[in-house]
PDB file of N, CA and C in Angstrom:
ATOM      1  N   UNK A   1    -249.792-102.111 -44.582  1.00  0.00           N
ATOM      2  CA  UNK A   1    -249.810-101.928 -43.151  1.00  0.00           C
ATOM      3  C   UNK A   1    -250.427-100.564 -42.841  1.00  0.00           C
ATOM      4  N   UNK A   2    -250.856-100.542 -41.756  1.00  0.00           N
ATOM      5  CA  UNK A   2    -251.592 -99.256 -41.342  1.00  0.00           C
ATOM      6  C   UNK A   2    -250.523 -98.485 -40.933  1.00  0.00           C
ATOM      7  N   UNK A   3    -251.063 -97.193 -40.184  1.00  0.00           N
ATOM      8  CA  UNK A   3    -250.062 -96.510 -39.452  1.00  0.00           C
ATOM      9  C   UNK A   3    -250.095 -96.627 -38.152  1.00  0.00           C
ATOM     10  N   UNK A   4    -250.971 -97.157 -37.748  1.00  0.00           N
ATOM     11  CA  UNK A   4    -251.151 -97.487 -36.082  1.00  0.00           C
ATOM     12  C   UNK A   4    -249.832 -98.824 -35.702  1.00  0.00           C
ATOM     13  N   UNK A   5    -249.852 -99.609 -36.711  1.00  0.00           N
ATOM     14  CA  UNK A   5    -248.935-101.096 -36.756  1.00  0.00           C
ATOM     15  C   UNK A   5    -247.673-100.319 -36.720  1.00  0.00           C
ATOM     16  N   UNK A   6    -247.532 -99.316 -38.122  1.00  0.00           N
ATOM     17  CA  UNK A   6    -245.711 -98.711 -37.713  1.00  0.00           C
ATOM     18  C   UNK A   6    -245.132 -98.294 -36.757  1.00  0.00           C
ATOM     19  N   UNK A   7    -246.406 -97.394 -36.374  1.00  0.00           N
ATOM     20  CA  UNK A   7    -245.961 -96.567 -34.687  1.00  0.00           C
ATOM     21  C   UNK A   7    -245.649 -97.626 -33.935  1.00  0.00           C
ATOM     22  N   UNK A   8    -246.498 -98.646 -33.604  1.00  0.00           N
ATOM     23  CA  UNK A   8    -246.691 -99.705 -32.251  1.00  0.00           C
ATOM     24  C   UNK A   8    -245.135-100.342 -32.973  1.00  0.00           C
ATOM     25  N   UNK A   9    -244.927-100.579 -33.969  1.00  0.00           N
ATOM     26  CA  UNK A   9    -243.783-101.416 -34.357  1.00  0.00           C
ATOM     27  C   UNK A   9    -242.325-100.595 -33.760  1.00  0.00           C
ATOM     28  N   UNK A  10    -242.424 -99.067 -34.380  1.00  0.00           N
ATOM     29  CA  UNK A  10    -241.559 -98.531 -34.091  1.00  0.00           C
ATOM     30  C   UNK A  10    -241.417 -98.072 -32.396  1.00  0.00           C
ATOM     31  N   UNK A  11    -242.097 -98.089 -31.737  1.00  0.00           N
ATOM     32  CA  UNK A  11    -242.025 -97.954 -30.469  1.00  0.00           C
ATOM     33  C   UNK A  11    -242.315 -98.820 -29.716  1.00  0.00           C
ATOM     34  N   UNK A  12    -241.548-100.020 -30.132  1.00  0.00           N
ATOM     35  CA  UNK A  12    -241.369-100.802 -29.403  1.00  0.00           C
ATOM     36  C   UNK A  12    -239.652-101.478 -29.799  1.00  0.00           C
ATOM     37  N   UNK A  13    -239.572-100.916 -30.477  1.00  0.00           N
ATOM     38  CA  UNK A  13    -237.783-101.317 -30.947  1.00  0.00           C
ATOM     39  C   UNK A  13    -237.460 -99.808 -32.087  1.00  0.00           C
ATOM     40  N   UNK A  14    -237.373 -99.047 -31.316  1.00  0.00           N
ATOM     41  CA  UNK A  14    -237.060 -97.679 -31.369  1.00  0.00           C
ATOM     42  C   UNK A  14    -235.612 -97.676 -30.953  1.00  0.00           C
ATOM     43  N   UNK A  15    -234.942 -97.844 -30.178  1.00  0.00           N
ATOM     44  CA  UNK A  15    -233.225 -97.817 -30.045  1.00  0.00           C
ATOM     45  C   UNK A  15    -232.569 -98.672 -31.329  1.00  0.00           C
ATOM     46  N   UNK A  16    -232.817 -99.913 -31.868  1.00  0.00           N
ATOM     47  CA  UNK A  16    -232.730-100.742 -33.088  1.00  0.00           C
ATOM     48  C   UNK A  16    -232.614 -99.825 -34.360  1.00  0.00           C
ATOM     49  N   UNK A  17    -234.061 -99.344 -34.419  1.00  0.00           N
ATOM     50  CA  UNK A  17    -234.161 -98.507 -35.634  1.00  0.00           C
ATOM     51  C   UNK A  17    -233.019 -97.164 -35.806  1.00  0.00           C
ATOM     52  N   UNK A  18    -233.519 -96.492 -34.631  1.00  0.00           N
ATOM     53  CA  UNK A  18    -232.326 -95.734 -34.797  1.00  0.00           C
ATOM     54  C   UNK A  18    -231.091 -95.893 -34.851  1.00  0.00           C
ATOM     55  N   UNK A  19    -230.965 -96.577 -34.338  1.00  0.00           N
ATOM     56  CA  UNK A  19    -229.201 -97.144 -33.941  1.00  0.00           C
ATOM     57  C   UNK A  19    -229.046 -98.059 -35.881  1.00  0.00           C
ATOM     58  N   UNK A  20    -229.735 -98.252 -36.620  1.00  0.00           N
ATOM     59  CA  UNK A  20    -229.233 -98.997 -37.398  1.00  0.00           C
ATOM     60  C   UNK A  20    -229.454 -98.014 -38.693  1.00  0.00           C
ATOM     61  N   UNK A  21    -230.650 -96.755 -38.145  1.00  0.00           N
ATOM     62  CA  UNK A  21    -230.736 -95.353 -39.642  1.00  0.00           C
ATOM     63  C   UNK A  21    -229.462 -95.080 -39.241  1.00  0.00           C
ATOM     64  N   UNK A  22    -228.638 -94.318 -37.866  1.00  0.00           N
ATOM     65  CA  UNK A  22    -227.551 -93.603 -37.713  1.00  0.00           C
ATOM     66  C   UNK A  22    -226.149 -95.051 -38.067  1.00  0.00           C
ATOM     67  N   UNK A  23    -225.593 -95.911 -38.514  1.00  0.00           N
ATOM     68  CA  UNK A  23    -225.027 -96.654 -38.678  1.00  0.00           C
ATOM     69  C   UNK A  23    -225.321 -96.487 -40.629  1.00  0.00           C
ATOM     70  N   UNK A  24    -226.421 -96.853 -41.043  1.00  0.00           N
ATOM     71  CA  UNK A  24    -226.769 -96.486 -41.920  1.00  0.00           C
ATOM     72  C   UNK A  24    -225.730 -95.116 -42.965  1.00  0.00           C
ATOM     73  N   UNK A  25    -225.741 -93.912 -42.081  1.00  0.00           N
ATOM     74  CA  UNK A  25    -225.885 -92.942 -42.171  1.00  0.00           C
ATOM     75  C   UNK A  25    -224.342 -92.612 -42.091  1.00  0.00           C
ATOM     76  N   UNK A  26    -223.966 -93.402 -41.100  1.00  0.00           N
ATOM     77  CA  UNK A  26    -222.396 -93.204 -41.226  1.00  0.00           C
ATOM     78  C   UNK A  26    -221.488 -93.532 -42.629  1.00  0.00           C
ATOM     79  N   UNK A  27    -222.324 -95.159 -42.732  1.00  0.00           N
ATOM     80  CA  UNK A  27    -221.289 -96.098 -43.630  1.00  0.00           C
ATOM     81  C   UNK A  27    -221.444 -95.018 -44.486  1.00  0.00           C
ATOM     82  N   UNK A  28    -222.980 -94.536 -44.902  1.00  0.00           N
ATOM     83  CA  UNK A  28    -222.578 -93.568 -46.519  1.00  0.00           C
ATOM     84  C   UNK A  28    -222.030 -92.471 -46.787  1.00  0.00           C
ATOM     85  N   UNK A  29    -222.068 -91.747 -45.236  1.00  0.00           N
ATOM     86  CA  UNK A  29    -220.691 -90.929 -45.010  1.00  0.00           C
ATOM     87  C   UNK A  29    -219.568 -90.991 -45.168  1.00  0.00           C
ATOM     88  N   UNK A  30    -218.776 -92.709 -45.119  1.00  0.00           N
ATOM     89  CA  UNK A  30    -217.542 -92.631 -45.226  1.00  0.00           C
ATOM     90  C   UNK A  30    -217.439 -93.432 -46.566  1.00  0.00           C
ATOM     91  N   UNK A  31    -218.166 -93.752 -47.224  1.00  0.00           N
ATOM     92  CA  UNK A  31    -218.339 -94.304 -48.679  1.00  0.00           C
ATOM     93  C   UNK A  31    -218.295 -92.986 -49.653  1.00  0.00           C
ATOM     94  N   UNK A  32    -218.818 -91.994 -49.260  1.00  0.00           N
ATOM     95  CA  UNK A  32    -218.826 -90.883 -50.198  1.00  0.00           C
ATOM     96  C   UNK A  32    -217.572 -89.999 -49.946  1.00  0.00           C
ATOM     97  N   UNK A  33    -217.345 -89.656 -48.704  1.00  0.00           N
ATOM     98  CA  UNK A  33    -216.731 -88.286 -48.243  1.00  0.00           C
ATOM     99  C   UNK A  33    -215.587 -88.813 -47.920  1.00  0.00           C
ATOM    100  N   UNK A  34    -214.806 -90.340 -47.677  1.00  0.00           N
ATOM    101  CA  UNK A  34    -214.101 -90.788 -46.742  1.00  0.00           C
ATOM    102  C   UNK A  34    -213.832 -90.763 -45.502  1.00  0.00           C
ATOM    103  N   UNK A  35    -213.263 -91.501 -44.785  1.00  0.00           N
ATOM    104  CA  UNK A  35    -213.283 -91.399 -43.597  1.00  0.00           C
ATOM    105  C   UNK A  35    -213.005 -90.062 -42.449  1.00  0.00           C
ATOM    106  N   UNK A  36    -211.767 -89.452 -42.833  1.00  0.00           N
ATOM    107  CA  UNK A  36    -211.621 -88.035 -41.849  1.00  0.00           C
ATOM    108  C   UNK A  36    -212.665 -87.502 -42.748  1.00  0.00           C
ATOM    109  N   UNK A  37    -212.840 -86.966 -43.636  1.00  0.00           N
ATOM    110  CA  UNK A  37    -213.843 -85.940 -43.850  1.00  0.00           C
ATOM    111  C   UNK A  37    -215.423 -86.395 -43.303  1.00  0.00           C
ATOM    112  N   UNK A  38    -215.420 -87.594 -43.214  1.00  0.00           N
ATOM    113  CA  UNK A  38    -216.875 -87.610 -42.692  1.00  0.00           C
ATOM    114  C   UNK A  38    -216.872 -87.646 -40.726  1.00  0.00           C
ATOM    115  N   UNK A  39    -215.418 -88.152 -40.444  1.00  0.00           N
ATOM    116  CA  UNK A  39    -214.993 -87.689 -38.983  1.00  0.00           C
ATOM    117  C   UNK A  39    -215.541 -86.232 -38.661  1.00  0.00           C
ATOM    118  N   UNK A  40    -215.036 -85.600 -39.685  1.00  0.00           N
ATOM    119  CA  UNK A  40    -215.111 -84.048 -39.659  1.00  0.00           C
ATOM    120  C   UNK A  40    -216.336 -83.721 -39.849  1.00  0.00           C
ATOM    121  N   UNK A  41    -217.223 -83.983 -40.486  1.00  0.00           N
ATOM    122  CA  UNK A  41    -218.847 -83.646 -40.772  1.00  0.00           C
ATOM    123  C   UNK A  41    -219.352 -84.352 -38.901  1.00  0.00           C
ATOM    124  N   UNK A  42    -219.168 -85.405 -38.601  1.00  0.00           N
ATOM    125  CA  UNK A  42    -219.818 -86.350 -37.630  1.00  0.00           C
ATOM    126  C   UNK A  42    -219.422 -84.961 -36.439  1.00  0.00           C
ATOM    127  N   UNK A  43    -218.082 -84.542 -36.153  1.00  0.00           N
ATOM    128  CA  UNK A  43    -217.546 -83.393 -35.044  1.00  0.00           C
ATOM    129  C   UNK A  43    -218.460 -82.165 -34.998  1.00  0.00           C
ATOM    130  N   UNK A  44    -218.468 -81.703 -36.513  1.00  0.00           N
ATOM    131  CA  UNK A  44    -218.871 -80.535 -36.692  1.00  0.00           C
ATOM    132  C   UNK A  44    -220.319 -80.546 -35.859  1.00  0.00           C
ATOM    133  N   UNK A  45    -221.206 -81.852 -36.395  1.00  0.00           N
ATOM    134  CA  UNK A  45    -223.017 -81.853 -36.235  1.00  0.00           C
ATOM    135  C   UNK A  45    -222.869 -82.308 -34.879  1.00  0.00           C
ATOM    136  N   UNK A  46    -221.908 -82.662 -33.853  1.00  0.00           N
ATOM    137  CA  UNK A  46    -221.708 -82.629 -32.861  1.00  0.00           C
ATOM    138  C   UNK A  46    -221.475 -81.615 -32.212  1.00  0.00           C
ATOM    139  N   UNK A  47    -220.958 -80.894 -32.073  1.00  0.00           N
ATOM    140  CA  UNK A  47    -220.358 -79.397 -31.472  1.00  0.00           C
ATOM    141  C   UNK A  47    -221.828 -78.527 -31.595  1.00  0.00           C
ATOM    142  N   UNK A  48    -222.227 -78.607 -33.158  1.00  0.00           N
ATOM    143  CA  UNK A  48    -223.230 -77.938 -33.494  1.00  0.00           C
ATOM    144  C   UNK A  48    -224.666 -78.232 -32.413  1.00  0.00           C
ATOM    145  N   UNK A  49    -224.503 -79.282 -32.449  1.00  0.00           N
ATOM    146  CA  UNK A  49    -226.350 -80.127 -31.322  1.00  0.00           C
ATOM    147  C   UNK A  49    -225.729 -79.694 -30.088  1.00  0.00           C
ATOM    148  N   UNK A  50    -224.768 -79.824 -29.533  1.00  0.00           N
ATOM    149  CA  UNK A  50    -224.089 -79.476 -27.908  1.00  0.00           C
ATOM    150  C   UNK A  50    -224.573 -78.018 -27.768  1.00  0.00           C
ATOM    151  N   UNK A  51    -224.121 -77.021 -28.971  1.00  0.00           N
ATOM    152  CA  UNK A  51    -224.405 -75.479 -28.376  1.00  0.00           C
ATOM    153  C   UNK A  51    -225.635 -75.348 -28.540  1.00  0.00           C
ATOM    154  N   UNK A  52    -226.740 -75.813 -29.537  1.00  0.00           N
ATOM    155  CA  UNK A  52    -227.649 -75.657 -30.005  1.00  0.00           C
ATOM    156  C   UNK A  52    -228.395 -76.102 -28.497  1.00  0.00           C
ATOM    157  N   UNK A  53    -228.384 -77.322 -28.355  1.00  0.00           N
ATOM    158  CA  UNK A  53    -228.835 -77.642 -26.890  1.00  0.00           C
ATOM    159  C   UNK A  53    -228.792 -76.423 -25.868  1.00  0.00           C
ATOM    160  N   UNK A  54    -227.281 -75.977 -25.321  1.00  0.00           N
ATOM    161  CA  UNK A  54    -227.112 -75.391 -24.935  1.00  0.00           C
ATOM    162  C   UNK A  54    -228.247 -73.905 -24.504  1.00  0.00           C
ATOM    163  N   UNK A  55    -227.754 -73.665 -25.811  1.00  0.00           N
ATOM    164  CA  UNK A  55    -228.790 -72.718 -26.354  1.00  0.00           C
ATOM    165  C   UNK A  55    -230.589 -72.324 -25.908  1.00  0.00           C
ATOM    166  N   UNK A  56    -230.994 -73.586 -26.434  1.00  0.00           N
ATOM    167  CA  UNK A  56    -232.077 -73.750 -26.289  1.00  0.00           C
ATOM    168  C   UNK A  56    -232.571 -74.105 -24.540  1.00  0.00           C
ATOM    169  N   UNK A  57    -231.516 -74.333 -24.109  1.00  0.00           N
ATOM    170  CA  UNK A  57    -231.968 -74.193 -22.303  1.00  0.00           C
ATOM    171  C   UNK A  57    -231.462 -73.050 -21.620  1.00  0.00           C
ATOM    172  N   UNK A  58    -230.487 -72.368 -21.974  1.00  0.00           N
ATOM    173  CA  UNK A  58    -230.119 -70.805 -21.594  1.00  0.00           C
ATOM    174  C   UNK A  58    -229.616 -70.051 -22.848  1.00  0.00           C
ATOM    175  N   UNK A  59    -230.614 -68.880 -22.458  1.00  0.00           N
ATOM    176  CA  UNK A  59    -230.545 -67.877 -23.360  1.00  0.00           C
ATOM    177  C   UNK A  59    -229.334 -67.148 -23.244  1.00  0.00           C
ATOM    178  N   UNK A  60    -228.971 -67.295 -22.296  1.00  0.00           N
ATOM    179  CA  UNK A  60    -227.199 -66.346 -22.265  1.00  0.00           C
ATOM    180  C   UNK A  60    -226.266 -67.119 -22.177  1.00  0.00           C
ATOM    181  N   UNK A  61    -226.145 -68.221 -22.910  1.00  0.00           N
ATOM    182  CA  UNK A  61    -225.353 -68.969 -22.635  1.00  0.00           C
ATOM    183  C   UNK A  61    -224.455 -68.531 -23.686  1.00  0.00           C
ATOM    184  N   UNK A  62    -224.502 -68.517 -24.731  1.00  0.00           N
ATOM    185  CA  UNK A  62    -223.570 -68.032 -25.609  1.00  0.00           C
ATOM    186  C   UNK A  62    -222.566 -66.443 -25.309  1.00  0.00           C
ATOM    187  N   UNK A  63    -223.874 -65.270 -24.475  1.00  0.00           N
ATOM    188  CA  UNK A  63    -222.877 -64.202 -23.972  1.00  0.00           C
ATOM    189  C   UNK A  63    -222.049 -64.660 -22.966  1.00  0.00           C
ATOM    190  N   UNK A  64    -221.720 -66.026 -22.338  1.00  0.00           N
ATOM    191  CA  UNK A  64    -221.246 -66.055 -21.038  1.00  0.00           C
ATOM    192  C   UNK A  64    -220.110 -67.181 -21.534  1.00  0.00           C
ATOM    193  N   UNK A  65    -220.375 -68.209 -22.550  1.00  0.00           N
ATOM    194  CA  UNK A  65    -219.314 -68.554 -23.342  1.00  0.00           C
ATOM    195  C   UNK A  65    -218.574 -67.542 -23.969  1.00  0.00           C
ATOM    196  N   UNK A  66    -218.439 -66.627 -24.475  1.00  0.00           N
ATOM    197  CA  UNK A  66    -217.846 -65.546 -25.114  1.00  0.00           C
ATOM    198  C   UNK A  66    -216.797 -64.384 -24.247  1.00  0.00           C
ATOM    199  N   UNK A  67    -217.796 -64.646 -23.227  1.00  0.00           N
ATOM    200  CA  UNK A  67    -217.263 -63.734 -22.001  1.00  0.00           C
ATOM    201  C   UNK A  67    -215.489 -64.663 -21.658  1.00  0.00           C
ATOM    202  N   UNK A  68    -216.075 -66.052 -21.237  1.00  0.00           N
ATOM    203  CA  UNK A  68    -214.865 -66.812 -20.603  1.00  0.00           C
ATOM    204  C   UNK A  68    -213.855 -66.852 -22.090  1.00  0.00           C
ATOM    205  N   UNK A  69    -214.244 -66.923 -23.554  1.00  0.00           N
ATOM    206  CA  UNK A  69    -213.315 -67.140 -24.170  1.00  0.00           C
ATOM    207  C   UNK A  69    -212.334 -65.687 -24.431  1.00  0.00           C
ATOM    208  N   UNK A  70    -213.495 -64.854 -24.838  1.00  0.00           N
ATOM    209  CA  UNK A  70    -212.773 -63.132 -24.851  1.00  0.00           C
ATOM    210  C   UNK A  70    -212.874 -61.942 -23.838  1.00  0.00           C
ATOM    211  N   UNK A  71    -212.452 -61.090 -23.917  1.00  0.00           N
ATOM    212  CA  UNK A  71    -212.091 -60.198 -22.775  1.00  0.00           C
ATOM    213  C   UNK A  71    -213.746 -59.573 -22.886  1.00  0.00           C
ATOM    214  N   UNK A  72    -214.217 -59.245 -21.576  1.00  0.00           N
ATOM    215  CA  UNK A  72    -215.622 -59.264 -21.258  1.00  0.00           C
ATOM    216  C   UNK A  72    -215.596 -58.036 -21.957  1.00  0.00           C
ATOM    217  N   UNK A  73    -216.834 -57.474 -22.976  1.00  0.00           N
ATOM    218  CA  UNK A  73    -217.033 -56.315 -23.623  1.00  0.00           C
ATOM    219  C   UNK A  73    -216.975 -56.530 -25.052  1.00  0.00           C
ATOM    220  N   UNK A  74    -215.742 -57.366 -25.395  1.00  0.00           N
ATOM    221  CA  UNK A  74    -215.522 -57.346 -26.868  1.00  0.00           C
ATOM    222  C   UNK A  74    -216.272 -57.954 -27.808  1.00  0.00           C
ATOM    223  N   UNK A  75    -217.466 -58.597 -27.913  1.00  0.00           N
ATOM    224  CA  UNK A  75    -218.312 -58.818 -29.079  1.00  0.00           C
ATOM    225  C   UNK A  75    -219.723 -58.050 -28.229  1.00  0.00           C
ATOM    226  N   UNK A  76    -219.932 -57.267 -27.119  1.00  0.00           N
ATOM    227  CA  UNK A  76    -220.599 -55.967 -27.136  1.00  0.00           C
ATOM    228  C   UNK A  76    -220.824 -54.830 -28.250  1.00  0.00           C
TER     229      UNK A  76
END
C-alpha cells in the first residue's frame, strides 16, 4: 500500500483507530502492571496532559496555581 491510501484510510476512521491503539494500550497496562497500578499510571498521564495543557496556553499559570495552593511569596 502506498502512503497516500494509509492517510486517506486513517482519516477517515481516525476515532476507531485511536479508540482501539488507546484500548489496546490499556489492556497491556493492566496485563503487566495490574489493575490499580496501571489506574495509577492512566491518573498520573492524566493530571500530567491537564497541567501540561494548561501550561502551554498560560504561561503563569503554574505561578497562580501555586499562589492559590501556598501563601503568595513562598516558592518566590
Amino acid at each position: 500500500m502506498d502512503k497516500e491510501k494509509i492517510l486517506s484510510f486513517y482519516d477517515s476512521h481516525r476515532g476507531g483507530i485511536n479508540g482501539a491503539a488507546i484500548g489496546l494500550a490499556i489492556a497491556v497496562a493492566i496485563l503487566i502492571l495490574g489493575f490499580f497500578r496501571a489506574l495509577f499510571v492512566a491518573l498520573c498521564v492524566g493530571i500530567g496532559y491537564h497541567i501540561g495543557k494548561k501550561l502551554y496556553e498560560d504561561k503563569n499559570y503554574l505561578k497562580n496555581l501555586l499562589d492559590r495552593i501556598l501563601p503568595p511569596g513562598t516558592y518566590r
